[in-house]
Protein backbone atom coordinates (compact mmCIF):
# COMPACT_ATOMS: atom_id res chain seq x y z
CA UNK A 1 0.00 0.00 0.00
CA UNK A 2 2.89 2.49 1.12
CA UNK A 3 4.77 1.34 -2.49
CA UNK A 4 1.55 2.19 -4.42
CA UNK A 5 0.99 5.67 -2.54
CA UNK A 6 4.85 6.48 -2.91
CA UNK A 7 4.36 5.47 -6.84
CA UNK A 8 1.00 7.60 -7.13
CA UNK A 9 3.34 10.83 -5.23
CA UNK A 10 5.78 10.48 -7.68
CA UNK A 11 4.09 10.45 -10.60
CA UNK A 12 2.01 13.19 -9.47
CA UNK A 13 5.60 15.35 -8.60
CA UNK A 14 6.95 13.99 -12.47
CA UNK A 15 4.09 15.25 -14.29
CA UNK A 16 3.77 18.54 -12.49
CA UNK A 17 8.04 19.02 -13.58
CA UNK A 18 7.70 18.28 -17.29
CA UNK A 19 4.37 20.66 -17.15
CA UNK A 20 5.10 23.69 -15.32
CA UNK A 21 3.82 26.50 -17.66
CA UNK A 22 0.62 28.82 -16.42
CA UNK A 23 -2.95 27.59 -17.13
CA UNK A 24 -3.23 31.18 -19.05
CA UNK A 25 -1.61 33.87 -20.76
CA UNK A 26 -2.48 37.26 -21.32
CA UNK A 27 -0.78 38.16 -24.55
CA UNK A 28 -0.70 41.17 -26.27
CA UNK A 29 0.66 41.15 -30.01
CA UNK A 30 2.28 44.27 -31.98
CA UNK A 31 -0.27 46.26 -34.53
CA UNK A 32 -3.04 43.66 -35.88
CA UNK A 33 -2.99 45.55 -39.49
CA UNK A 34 0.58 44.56 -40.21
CA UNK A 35 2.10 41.61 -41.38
CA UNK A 36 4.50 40.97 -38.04
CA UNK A 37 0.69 40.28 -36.14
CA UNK A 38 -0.94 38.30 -38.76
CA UNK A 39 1.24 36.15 -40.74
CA UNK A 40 3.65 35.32 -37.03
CA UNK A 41 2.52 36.19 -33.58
CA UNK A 42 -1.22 35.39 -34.06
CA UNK A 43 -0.64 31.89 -35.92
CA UNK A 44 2.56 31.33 -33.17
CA UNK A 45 0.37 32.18 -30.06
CA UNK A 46 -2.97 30.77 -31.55
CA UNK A 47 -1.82 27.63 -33.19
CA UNK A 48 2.11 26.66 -32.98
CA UNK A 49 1.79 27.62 -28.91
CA UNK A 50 -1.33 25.75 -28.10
CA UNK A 51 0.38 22.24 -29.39
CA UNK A 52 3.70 22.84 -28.14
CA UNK A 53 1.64 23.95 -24.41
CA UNK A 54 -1.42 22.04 -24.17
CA UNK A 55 -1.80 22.78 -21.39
CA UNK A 56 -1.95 26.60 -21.61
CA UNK A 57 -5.30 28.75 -22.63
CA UNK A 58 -4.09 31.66 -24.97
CA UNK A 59 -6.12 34.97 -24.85
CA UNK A 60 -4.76 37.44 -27.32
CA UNK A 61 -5.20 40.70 -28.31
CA UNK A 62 -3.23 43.64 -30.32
CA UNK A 63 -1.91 47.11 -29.75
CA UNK A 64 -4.91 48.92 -31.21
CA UNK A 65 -7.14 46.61 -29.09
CA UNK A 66 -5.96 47.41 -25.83
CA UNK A 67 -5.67 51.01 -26.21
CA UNK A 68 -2.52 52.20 -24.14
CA UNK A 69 0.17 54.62 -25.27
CA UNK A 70 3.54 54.87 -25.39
CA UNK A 71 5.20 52.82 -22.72
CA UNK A 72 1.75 52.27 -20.50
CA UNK A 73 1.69 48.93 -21.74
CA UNK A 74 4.96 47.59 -20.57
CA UNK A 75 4.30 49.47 -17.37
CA UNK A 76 0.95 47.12 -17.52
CA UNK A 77 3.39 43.83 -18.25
CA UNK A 78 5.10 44.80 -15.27
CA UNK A 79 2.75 44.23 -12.88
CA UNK A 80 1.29 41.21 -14.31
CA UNK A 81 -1.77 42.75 -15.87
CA UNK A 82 -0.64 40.71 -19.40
CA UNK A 83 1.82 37.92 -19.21
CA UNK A 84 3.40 38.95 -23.09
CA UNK A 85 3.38 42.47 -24.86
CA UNK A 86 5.04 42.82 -28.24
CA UNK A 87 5.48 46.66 -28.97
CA UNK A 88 7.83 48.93 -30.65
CA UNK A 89 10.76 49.88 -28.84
CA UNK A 90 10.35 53.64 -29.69
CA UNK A 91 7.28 53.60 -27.85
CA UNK A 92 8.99 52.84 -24.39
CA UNK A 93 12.05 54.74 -24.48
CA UNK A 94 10.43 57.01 -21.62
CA UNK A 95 10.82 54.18 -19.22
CA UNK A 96 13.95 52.41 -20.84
CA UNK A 97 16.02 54.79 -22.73
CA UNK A 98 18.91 51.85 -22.81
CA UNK A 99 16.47 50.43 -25.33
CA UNK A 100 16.96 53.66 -27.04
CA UNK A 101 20.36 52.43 -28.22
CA UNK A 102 19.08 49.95 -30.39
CA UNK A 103 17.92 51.69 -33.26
CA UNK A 104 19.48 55.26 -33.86
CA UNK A 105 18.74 57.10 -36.72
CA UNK A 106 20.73 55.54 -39.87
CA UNK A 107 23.28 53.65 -37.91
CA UNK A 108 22.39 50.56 -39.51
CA UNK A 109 21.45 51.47 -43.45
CA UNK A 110 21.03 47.34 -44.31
CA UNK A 111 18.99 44.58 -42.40
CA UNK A 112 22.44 42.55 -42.41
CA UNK A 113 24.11 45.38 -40.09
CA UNK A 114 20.68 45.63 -38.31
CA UNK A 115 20.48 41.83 -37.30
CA UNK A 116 24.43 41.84 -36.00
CA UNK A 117 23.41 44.87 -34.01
CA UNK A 118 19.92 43.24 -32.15
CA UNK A 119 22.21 39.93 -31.37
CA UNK A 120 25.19 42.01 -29.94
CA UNK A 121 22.92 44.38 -27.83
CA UNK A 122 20.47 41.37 -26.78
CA UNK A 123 22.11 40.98 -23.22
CA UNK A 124 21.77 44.71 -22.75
CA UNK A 125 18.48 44.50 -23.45
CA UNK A 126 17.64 42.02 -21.50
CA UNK A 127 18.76 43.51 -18.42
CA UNK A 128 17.19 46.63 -19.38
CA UNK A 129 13.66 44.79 -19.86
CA UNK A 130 14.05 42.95 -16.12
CA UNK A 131 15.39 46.43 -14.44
CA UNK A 132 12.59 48.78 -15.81
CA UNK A 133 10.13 46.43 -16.83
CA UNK A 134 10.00 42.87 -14.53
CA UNK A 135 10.21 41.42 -17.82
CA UNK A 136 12.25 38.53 -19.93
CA UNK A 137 13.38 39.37 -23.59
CA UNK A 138 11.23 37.60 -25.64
CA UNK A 139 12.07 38.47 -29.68
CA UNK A 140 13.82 41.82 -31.43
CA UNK A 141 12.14 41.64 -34.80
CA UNK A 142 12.32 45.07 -37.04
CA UNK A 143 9.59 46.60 -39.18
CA UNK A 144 10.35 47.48 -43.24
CA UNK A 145 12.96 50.68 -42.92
CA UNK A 146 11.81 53.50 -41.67
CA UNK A 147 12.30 55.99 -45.08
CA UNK A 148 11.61 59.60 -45.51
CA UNK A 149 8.32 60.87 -47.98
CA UNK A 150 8.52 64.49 -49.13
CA UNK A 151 5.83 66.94 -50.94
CA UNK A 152 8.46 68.81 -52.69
CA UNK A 153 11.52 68.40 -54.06
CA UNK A 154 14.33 67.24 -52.27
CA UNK A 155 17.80 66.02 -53.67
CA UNK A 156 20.18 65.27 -50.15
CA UNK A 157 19.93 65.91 -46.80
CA UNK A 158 20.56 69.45 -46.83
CA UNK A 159 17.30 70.08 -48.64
CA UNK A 160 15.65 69.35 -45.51
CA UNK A 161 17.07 72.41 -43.82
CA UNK A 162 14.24 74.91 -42.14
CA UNK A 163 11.47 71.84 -43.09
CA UNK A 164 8.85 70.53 -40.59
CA UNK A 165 9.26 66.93 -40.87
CA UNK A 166 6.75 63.81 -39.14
CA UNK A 167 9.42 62.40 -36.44
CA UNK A 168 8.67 58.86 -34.91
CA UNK A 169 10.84 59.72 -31.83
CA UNK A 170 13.22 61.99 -29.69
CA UNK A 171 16.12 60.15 -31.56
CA UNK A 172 14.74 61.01 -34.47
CA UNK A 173 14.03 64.55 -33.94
CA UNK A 174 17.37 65.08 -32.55
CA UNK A 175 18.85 63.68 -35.80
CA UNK A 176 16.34 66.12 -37.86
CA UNK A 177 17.34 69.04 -35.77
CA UNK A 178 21.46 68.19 -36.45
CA UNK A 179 20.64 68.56 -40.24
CA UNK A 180 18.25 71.80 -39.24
CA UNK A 181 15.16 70.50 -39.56
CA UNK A 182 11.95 70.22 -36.83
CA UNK A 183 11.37 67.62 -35.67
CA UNK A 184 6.91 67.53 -35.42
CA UNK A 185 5.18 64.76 -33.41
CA UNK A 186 2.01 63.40 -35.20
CA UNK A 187 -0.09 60.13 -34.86
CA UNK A 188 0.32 58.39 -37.75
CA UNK A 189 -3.29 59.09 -39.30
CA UNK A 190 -2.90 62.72 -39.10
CA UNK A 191 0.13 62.53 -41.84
CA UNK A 192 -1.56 62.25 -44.82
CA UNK A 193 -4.08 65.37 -44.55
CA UNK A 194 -0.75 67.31 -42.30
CA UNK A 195 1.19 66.74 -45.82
CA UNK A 196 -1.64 67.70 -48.41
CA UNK A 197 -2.15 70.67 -46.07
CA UNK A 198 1.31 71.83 -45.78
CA UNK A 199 1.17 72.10 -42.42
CA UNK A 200 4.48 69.06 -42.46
CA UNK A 201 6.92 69.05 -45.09
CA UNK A 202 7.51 65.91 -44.78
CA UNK A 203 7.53 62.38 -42.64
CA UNK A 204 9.25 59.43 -41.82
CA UNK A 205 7.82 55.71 -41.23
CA UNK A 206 8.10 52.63 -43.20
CA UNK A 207 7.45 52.11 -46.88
CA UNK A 208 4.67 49.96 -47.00
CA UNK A 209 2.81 51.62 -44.30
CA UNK A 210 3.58 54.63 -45.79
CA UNK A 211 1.80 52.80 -49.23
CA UNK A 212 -1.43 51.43 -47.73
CA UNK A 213 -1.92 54.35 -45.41
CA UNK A 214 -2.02 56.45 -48.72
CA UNK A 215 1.11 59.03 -47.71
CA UNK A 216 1.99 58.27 -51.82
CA UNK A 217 -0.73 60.03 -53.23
CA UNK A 218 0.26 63.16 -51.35
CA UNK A 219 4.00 63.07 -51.39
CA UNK A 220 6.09 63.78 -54.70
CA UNK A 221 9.63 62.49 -53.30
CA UNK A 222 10.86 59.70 -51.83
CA UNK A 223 14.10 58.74 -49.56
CA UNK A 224 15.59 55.95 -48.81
CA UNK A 225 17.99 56.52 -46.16
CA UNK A 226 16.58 55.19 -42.60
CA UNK A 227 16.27 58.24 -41.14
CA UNK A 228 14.34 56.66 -38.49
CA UNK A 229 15.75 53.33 -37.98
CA UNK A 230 14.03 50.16 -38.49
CA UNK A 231 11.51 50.33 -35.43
CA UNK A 232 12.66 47.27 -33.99
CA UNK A 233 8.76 45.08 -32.07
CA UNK A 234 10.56 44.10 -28.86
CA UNK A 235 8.51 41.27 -27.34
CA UNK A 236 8.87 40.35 -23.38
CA UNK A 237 7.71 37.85 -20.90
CA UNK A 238 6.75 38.89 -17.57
CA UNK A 239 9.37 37.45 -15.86
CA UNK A 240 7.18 36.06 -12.90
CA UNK A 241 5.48 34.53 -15.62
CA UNK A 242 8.66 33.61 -17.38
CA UNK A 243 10.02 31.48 -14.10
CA UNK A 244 6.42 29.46 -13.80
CA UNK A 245 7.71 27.77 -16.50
CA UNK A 246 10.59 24.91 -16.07
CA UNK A 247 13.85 25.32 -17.60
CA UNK A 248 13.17 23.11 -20.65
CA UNK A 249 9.95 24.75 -21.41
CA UNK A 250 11.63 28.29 -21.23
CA UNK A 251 14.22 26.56 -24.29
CA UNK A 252 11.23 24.99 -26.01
CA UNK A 253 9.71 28.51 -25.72
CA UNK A 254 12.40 30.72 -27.13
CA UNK A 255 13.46 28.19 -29.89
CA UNK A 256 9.50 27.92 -31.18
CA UNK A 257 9.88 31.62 -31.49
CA UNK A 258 12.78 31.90 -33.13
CA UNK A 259 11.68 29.29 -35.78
CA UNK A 260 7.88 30.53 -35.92
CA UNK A 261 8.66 34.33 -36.12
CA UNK A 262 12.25 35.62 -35.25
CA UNK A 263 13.61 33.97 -38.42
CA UNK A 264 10.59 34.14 -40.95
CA UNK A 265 9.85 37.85 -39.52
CA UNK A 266 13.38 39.38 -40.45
CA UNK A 267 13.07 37.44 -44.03
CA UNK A 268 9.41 39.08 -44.59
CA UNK A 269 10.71 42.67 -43.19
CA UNK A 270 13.48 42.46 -46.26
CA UNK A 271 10.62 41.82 -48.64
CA UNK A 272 8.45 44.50 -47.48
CA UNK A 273 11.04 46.89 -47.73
CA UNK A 274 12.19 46.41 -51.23
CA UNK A 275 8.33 46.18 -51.85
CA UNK A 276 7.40 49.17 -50.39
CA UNK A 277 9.99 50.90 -52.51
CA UNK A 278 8.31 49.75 -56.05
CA UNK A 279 4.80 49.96 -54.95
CA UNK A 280 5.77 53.72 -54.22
CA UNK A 281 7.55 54.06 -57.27
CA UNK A 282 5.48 53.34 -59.99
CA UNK A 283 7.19 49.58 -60.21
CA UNK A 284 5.20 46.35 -60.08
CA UNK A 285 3.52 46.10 -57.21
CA UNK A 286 1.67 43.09 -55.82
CA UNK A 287 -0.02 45.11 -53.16
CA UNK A 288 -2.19 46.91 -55.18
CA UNK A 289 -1.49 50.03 -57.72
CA UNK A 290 1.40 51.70 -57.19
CA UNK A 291 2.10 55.59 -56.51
CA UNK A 292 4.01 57.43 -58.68
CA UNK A 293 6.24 59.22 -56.15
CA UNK A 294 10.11 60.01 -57.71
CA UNK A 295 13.10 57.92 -56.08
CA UNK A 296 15.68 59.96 -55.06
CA UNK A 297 19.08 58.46 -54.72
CA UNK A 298 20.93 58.22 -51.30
CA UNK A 299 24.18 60.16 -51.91
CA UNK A 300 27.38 58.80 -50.31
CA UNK A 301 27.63 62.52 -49.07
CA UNK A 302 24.81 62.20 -46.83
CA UNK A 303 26.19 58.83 -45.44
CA UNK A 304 28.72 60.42 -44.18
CA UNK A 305 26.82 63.55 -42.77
CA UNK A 306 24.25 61.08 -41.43
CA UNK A 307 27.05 59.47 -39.20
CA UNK A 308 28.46 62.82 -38.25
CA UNK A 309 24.97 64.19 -36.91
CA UNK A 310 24.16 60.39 -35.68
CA UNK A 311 27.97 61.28 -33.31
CA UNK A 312 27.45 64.74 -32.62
CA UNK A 313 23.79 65.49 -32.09
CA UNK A 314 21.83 62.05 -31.33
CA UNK A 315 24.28 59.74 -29.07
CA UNK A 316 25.64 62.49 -26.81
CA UNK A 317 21.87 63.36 -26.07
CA UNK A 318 21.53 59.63 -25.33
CA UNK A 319 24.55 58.98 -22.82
CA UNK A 320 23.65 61.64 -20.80
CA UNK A 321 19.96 60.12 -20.13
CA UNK A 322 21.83 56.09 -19.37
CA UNK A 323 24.14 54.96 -16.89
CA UNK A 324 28.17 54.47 -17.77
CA UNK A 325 27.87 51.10 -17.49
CA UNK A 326 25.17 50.88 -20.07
CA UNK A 327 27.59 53.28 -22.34
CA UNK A 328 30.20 50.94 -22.29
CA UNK A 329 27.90 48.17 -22.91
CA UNK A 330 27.14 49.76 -25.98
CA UNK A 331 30.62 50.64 -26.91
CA UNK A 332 31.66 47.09 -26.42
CA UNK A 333 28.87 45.79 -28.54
CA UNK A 334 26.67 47.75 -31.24
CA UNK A 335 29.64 50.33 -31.10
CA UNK A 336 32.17 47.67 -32.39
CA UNK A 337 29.91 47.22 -35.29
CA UNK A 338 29.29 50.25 -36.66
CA UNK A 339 32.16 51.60 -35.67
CA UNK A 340 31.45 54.38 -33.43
CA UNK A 341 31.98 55.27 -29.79
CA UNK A 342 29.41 56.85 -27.99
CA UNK A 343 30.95 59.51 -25.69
């Protein structure tokens, strides 16, 4: 009898280790309108979850769903109000302004560059995330560049001088004002009417949203360089909820989303950008009938003024608002690869 309750315990104790994970999550995925929501995290959290975590009831919801701005939703993950948020790094800064250093105005002008940096500044992040946020680093997956539209004509960077121009964040603006621009903060829907109206000169977001949100039919010109980064979705666990799960599920975990939208995510953001580009263009489009807005060519000149500004204007503003340590974090890791100390 004492065998057969001893056997019963055990089983009981085996069973709870190999299924540890919480009977729910509260997850909160990046904008539902975009491809990063509905071809990845809602198929990952919805399907490719479920059978990997029987065990586990998803409820999911997006961005425009829940109705918080700017970093209120991380503050929400903090506490334990949703167990996942994926949201764009920009939008947080306030809180973290390490995660600020990710993605600085046209440090990294290729998705190659842009993946080396995310890997080499993970760590950083992660310690960020659990120091301002309670949370566990989840996935870094960017957006399509973030390129510049213009009404009127503009040939370099120095056309932009004494222009009001759409700015997606203070490391943005700081890079417009180096090349003596303003910097103007706008919701996104407000661009399109702001440009026909002349009240902006210009704005800065990604191609494609740029396409569908219809900023081609009111802008004549447009840039390529990433003036405003690649607006990197950072995705985090609440890290109470993170440690509910055993260590094997937390490596099952992070490799399901590495294969299910990490790696397919960065792939599809290298699409969309060259896409957004044609359908913009007047090229073939497969999204639908392309604008006729003129390319203008990235000069080599305004690489090299970009990096200048990007050293003299936007990372001094940004060491003074992080600790040393995270400065030399930096320097040891994103700094190595784009070859730049931030002082």
């Amino acid at each position: 009898m004492k065998k057969s309750v001893l056997f019963s315990l055990t089983c009981v104790v085996l069973a709870s280790s190999l299924y540890a994970a919480p009977k729910k999550l509260r997850v909160v995925g990046s904008w539902s309108s975009l491809s990063l929501y509905k071809e990845y995290e809602k198929p990952f959290w919805k399907k490719e979850f479920v059978k990997e975590f029987p065990g586990t009831k998803v409820r999911l919801s997006s961005l425009g769903q829940i109705k918080l701005k700017g970093a209120a939703v991380y503050r929400e993950l903090s506490k334990g109000t949703f167990d996942v948020v994926s949201t764009v790094g920009d939008y947080v800064v306030s809180d973290s302004e390490t995660i600020a250093g990710l993605d600085f105005p046209t440090m990294a002008n290729d998705l190659t560059v842009a993946k080396k940096v995310v890997d080499a500044y993970k760590n950083t992040l992660d310690e960020a995330l659990k120091k301002d946020f309670n949370a566990k680093l989840l996935a870094v997956v960017p957006y399509p560049a973030q390129v510049l539209f213009c009404k009127e004509r503009i040939t370099s960077l120095k056309d932009l001088k004494g222009k009001k121009v759409r700015a997606s964040g203070w490391t943005v603006s700081s890079f417009l004002d180096g090349v003596g621009a303003t910097g103007i903060t706008m919701s996104f829907g407000e661009v399109p009417q702001a440009l026909q109206r002349g009240v902006i000169d210009c704005a800065v977001t990604g191609g494609l949203s740029g396409y569908s949100a219809g900023w081609g039919e009111v802008s004549n010109y447009l840039y390529p360089l990433q003036i405003g980064g690649w607006d990197y979705v950072v995705t985090a666990m609440n890290l109470d909820t993170w440690n509910s799960f055993s260590k094997d599920e937390q490596t099952k975990l992070l490799a399901s989303i590495n294969t299910n939208i990490i790696t397919p995510a960065w792939v599809k953001t290298n699409y969309e950008t060259k896409e957004g580009e044609k359908c913009l263009t007047g090229q073939d489009c497969s999204y639908g009938k392309p604008n006729k807005m003129k390319l203008v060519k990235v000069k080599d000149a305004d690489e090299d003024l970009s990096k200048e500004v990007l050293i003299n204007n936007v990372i001094p503003q940004w060491t003074k608002k992080v600790s040393p340590e995270v400065v030399k974090e930096w320097n040891d890791s994103i700094g190595k690869i784009v070859n730049i100390t931030a002082k």
